[in-house]
N, C-alpha and C. Protein backbone atom coordinates (compact mmCIF):
# COMPACT_ATOMS: atom_id res chain seq x y z
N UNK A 1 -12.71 -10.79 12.67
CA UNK A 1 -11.90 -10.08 11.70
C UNK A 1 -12.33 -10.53 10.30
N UNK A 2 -12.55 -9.88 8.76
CA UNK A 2 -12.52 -9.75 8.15
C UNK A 2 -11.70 -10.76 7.00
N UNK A 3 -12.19 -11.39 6.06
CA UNK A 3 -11.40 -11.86 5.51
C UNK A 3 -9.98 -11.09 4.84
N UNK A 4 -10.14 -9.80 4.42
CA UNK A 4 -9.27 -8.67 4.46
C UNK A 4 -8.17 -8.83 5.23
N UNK A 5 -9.03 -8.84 6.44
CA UNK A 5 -8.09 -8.05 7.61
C UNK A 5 -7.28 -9.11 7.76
N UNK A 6 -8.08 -10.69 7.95
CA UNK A 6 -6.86 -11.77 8.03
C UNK A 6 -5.74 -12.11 7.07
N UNK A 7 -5.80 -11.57 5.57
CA UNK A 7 -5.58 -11.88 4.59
C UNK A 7 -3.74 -11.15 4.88
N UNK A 8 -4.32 -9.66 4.99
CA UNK A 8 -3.33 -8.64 5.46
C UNK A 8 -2.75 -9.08 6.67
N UNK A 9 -2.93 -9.36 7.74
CA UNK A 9 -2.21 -9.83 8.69
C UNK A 9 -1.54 -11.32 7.83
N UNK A 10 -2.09 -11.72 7.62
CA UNK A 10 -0.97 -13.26 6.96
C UNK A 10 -0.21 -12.88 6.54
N UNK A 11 -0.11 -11.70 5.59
CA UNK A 11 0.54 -11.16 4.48
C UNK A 11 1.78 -10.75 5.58
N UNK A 12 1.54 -10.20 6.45
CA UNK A 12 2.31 -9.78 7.49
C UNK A 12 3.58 -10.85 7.68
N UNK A 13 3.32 -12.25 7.52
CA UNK A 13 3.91 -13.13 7.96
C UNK A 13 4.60 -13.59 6.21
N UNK A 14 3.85 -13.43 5.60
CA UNK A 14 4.13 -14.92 4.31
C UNK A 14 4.78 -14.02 3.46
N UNK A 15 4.95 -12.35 3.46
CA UNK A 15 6.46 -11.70 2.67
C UNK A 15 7.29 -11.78 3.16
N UNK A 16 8.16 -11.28 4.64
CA UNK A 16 9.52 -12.36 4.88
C UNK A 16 9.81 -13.69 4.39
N UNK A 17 8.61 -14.40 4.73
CA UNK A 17 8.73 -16.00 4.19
C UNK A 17 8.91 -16.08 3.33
N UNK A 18 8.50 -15.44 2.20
CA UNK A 18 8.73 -15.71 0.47
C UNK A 18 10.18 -15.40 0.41
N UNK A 19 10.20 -13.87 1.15
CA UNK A 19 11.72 -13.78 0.39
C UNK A 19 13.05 -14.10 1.34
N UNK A 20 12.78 -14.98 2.50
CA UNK A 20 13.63 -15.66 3.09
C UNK A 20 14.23 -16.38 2.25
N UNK A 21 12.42 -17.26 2.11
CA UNK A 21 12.49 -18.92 0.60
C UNK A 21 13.81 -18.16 -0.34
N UNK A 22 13.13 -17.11 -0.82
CA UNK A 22 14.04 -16.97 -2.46
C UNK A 22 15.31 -16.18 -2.14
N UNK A 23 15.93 -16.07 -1.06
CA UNK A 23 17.11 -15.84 -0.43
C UNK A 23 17.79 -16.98 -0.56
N UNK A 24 17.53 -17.82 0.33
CA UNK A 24 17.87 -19.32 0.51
C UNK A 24 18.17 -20.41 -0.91
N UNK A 25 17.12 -19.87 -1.69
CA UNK A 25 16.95 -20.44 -3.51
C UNK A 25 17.89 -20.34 -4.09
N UNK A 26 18.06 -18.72 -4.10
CA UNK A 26 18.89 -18.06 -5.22
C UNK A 26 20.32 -18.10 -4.83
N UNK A 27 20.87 -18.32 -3.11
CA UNK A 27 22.05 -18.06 -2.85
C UNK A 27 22.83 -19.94 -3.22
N UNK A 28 21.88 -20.44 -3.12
CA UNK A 28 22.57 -21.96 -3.36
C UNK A 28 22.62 -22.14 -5.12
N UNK A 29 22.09 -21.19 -5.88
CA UNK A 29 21.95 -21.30 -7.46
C UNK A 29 23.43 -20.74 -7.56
N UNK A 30 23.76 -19.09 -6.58
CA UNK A 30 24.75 -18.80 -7.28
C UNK A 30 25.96 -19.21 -7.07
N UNK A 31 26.85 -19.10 -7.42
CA UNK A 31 28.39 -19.64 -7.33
C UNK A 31 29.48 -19.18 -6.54
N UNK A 32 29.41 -19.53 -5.70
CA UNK A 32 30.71 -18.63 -4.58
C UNK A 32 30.15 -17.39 -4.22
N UNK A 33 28.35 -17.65 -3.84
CA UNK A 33 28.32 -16.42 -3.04
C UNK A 33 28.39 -16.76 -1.72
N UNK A 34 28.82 -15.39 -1.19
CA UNK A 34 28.84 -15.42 0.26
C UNK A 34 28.15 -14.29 0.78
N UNK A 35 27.32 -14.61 1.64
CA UNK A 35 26.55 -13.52 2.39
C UNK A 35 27.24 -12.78 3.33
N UNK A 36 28.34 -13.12 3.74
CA UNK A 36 29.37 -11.78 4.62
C UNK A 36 29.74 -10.90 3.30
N UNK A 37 30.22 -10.99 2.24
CA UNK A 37 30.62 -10.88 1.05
C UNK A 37 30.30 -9.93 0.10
N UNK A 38 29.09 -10.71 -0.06
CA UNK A 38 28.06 -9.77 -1.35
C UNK A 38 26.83 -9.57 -0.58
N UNK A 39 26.08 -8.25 -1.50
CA UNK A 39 24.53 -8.10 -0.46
C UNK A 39 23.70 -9.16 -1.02
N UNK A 40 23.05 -8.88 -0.49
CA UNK A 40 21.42 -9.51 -1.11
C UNK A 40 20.94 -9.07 -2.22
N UNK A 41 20.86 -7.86 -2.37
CA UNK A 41 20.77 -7.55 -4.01
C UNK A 41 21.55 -8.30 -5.22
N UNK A 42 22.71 -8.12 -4.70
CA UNK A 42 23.58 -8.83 -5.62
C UNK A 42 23.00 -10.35 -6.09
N UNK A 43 21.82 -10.77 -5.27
CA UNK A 43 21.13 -12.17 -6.13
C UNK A 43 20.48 -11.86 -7.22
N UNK A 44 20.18 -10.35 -7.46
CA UNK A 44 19.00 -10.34 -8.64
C UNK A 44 19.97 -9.55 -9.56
N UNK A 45 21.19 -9.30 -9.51
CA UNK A 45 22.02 -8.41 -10.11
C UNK A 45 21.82 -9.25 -11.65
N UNK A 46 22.22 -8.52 -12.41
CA UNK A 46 22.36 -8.61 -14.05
C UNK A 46 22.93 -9.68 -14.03
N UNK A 47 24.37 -9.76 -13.80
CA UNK A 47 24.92 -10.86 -13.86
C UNK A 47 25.16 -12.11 -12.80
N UNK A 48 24.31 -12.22 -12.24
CA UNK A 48 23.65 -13.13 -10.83
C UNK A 48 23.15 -14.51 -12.08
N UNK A 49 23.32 -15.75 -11.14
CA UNK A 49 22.67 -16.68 -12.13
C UNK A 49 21.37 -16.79 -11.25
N UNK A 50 20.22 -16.98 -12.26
CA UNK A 50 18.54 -17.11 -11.90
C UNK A 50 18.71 -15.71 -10.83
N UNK A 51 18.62 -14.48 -11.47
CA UNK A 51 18.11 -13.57 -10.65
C UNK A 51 16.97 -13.65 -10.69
N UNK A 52 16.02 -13.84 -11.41
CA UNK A 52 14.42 -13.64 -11.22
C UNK A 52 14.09 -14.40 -9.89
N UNK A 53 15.06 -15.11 -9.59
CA UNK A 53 13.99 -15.77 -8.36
C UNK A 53 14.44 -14.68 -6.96
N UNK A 54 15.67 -14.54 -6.75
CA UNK A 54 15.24 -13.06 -5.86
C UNK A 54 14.46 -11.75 -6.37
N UNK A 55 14.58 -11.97 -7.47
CA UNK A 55 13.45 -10.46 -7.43
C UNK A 55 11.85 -10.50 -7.37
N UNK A 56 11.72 -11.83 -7.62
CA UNK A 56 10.41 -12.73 -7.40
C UNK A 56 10.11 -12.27 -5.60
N UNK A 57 11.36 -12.34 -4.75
CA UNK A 57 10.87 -12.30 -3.38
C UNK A 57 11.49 -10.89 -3.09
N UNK A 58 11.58 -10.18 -3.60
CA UNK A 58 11.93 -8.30 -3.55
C UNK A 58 9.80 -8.03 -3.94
N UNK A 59 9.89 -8.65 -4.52
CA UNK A 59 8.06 -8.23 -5.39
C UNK A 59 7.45 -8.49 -4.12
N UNK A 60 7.34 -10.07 -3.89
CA UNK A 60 6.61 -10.80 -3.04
C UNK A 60 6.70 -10.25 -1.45
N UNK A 61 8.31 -9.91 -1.36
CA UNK A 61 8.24 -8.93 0.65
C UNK A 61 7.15 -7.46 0.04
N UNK A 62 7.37 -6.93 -0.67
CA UNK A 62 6.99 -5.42 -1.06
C UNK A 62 5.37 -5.70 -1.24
N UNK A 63 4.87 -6.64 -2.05
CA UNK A 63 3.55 -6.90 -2.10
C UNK A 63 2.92 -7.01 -0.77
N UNK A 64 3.21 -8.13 -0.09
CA UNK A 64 2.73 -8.48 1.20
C UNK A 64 2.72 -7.10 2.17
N UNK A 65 4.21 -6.36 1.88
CA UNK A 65 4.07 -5.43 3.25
C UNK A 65 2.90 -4.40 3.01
N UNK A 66 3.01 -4.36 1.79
CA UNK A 66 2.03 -3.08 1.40
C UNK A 66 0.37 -3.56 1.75
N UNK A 67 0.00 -5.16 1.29
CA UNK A 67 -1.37 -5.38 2.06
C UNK A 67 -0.81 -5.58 3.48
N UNK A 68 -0.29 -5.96 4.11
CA UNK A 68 -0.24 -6.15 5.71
C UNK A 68 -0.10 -4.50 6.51
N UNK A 69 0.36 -3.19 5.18
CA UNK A 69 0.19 -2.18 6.18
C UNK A 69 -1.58 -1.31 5.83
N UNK A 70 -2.53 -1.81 4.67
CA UNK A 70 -3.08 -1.77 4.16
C UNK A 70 -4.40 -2.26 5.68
N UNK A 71 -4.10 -3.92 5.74
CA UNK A 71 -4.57 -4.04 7.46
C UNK A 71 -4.28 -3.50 8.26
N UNK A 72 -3.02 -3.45 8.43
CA UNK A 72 -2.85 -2.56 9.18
C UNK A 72 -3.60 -1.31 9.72
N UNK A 73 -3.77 -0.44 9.00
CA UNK A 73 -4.70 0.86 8.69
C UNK A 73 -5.90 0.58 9.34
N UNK A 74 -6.71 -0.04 8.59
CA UNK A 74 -7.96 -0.55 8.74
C UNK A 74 -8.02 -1.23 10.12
N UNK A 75 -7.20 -1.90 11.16
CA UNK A 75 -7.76 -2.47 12.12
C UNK A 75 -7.26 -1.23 13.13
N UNK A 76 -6.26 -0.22 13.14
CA UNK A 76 -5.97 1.15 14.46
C UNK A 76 -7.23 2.02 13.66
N UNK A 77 -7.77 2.18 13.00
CA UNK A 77 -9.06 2.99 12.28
C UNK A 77 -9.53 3.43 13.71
N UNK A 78 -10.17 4.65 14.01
CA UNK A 78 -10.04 5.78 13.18
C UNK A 78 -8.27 6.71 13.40
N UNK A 79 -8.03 6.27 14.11
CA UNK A 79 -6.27 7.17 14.28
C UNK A 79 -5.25 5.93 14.56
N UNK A 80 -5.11 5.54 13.08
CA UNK A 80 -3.79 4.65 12.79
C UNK A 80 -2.83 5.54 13.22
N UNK A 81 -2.41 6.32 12.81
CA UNK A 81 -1.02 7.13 13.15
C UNK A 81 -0.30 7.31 11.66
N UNK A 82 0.82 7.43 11.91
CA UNK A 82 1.80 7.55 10.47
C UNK A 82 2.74 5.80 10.30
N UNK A 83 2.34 5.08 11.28
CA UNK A 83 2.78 3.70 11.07
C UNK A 83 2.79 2.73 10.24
N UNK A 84 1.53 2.98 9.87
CA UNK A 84 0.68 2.24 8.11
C UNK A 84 1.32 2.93 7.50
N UNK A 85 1.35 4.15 7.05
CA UNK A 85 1.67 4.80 5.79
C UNK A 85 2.86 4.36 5.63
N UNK A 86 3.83 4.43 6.86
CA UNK A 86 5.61 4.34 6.51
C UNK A 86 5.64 2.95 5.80
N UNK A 87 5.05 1.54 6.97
CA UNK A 87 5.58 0.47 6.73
C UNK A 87 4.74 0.38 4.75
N UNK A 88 3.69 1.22 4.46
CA UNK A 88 3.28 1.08 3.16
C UNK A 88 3.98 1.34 2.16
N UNK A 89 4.77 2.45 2.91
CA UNK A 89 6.15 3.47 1.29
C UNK A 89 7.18 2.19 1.67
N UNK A 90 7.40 1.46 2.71
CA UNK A 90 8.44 0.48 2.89
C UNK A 90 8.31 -0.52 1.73
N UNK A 91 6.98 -0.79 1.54
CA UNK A 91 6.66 -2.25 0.65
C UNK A 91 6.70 -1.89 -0.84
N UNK A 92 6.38 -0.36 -1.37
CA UNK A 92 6.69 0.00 -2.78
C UNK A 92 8.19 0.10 -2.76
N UNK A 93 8.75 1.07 -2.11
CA UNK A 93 9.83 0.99 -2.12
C UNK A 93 11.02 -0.85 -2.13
N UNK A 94 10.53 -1.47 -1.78
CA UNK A 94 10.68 -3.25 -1.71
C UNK A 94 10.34 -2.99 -3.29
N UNK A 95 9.46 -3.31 -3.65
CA UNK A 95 9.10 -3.52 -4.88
C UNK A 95 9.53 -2.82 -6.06
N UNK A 96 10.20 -1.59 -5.99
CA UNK A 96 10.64 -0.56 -6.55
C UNK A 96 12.33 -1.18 -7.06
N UNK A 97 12.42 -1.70 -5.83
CA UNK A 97 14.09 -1.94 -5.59
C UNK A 97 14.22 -3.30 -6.10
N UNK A 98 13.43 -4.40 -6.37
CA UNK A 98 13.58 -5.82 -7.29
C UNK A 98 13.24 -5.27 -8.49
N UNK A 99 12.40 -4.59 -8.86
CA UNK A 99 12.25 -4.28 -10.43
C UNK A 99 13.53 -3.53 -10.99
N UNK A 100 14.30 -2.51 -10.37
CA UNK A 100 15.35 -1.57 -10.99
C UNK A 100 16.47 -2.43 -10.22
N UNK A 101 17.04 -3.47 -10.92
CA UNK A 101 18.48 -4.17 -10.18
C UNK A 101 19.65 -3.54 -10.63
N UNK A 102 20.46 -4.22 -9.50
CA UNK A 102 21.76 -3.62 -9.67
C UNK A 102 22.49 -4.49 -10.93
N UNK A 103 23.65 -3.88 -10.71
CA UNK A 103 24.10 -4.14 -12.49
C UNK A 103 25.32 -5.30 -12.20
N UNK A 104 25.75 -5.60 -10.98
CA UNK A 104 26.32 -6.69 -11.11
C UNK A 104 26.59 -7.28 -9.32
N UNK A 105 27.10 -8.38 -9.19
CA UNK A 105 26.57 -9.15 -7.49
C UNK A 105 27.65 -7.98 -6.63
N UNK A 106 28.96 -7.90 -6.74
CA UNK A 106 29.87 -7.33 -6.65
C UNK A 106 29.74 -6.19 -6.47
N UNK A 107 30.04 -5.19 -4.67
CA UNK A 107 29.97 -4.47 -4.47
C UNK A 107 31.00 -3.48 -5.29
N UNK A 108 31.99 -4.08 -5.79
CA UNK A 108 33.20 -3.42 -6.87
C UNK A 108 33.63 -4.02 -8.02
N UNK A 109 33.83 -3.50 -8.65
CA UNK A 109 33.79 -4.30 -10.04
C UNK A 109 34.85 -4.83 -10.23
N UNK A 110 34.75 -5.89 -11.61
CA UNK A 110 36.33 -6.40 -11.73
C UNK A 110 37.24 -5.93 -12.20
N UNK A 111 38.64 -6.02 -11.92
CA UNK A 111 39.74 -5.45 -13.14
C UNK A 111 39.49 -5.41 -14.21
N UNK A 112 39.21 -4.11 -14.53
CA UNK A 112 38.99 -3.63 -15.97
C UNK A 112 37.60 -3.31 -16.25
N UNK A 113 36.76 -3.52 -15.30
CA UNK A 113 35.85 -3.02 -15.57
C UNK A 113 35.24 -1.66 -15.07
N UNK A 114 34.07 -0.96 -15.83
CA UNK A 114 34.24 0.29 -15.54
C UNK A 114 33.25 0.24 -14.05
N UNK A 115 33.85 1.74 -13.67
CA UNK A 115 33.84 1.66 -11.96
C UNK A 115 32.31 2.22 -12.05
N UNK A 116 31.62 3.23 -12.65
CA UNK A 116 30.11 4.01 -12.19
C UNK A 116 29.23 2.90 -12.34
N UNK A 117 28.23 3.11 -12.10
CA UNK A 117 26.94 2.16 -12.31
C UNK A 117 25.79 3.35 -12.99
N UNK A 118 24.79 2.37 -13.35
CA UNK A 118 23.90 3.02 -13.97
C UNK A 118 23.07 3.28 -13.16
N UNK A 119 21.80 4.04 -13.88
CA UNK A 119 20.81 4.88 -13.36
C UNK A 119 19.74 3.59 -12.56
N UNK A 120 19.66 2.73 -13.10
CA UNK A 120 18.91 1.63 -12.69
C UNK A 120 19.62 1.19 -11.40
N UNK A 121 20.82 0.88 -11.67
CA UNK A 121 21.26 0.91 -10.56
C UNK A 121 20.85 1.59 -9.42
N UNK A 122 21.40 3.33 -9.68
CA UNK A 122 21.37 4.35 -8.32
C UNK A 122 19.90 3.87 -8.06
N UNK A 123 18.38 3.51 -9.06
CA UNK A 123 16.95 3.90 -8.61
C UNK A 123 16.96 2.48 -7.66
N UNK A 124 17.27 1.51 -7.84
CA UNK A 124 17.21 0.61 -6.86
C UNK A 124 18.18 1.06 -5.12
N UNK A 125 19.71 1.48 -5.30
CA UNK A 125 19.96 1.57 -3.82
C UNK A 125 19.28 2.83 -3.56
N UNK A 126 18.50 3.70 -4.13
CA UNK A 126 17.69 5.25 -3.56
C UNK A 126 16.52 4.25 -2.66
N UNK A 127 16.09 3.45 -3.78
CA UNK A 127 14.68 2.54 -3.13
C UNK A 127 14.74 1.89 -1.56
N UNK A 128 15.99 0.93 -1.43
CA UNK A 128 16.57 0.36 -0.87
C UNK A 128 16.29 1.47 0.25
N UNK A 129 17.62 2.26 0.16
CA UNK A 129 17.27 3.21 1.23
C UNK A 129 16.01 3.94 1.77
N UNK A 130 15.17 4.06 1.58
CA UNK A 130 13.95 4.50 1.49
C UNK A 130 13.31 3.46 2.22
N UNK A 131 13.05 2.18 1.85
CA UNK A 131 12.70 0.98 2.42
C UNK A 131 13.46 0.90 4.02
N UNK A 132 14.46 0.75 3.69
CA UNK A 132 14.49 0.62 5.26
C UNK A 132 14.41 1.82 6.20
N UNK A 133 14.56 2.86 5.63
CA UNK A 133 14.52 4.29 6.58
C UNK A 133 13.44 4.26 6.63
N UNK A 134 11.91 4.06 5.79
CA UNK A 134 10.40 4.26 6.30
C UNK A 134 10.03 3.36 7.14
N UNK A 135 10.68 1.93 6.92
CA UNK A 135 9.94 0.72 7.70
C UNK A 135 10.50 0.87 8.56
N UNK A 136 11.33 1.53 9.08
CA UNK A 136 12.38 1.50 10.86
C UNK A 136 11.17 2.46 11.63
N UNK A 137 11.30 3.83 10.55
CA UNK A 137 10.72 4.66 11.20
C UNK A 137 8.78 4.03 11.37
N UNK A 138 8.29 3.74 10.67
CA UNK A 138 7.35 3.38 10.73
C UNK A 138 6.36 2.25 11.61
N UNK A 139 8.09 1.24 12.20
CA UNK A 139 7.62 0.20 13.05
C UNK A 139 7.82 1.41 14.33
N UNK A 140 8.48 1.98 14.31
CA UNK A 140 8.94 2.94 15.46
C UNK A 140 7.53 3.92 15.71
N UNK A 141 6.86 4.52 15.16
CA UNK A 141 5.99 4.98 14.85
C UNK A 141 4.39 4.41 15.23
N UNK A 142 4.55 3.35 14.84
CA UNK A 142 3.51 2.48 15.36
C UNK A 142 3.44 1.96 16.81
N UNK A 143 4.58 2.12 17.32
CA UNK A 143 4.78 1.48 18.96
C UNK A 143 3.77 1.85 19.44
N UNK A 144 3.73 3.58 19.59
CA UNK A 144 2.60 4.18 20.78
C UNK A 144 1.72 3.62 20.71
N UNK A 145 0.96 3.37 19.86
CA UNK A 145 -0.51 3.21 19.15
C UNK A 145 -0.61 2.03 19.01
N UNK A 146 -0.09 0.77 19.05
CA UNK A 146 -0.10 -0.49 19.64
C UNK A 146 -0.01 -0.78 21.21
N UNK A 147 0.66 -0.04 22.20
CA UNK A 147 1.07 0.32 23.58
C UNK A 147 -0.68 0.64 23.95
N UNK A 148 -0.88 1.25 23.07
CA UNK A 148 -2.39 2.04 23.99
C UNK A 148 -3.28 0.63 23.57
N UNK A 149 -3.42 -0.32 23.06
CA UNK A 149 -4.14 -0.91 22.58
C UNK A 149 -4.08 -2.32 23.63
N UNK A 150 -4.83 -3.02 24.24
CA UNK A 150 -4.51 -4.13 25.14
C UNK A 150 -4.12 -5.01 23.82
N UNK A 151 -5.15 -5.17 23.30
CA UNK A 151 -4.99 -6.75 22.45
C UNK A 151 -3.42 -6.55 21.33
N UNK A 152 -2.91 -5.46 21.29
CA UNK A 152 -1.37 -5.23 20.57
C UNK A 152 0.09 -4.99 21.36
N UNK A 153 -0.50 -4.72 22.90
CA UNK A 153 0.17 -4.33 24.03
C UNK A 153 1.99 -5.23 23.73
N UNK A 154 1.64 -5.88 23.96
CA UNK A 154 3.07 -7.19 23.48
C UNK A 154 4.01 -6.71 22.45
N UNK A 155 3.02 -6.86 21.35
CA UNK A 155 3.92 -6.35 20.25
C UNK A 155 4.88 -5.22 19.71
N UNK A 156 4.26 -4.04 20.98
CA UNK A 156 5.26 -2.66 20.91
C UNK A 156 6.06 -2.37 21.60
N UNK A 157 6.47 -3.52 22.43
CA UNK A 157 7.80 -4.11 23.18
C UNK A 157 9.08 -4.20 22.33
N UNK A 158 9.43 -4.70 21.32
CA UNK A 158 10.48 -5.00 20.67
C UNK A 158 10.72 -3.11 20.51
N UNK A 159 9.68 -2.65 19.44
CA UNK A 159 10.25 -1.25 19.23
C UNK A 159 10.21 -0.58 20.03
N UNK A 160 9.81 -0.81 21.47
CA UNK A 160 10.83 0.46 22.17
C UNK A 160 12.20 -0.31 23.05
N UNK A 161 12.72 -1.67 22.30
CA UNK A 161 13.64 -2.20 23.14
C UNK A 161 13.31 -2.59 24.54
């Protein structure tokens, strides 16, 4: 394999890891968060303390997925399928959604404050959504075409349950 190709497969592994890390970072920075509670976004929210370091790992999952579906591509060559492409709109969309944050940690705002959110807002949960509806469909997508493959055979077990 390719220095590429290994590079992208790592990548496969070391964007969860980053933004596990800056999950784990940012939730002990902030103050009475709780993960039953508030989302995960809500770490990079406006008023989040040290949001840059979750949006550091919103960049870092979205970077990685996009080279790991990038290998991806390149090692099912010549008929990847539509599996690469999805898990690829998954990783802009990741990246789309740490750059445009939400406007505060709090799925509802406080007394007295006003209830709409902004446009930055809506472009991050549009992203959000997008992200996980391509990468579901896209790991889903990829099953067959790992199934036909001996040396991937294993791995298209989880997505068909």
């Amino acid at each position: 394999m390719s220095f590429r190709g290994r590079f992208g497969a790592l990548c496969g592994v070391l964007g969860p890891v980053a933004f596990t890390a800056a999950w784990l970072v940012a939730q002990r920075r902030q103050d009475e968060y709780r993960f039953r509670h508030e989302h995960i976004s809500g770490l990079a929210a406006k008023d989040a303390n040290d949001p840059s370091v979750m949006t550091a790992g919103f960049v870092a999952l979205g970077g990685c997925t996009v080279a790991f579906a990038s290998s991806l591509d390149r090692r099912l060559h010549p008929h990847p399928g539509a599996g690469p492409i999805l898990i690829g709109v998954a990783g802009l969309a990741t990246i789309v959604a740490g750059l445009f944050r939400r406007d505060r940690r709090s799925n509802f705002p406080l007394p007295g404050e006003p209830t709409g959110q902004s446009w930055e807002n809506d472009v991050h949960d549009a992203a959000a959504a997008v992200g996980g509806v391509a990468g579901t469909v896209g790991l889903v997508a990829l099953a067959p075409r790992l199934a036909r493959d001996p040396a991937f055979r294993d791995l298209a077990r989880p997505a068909f349950g």
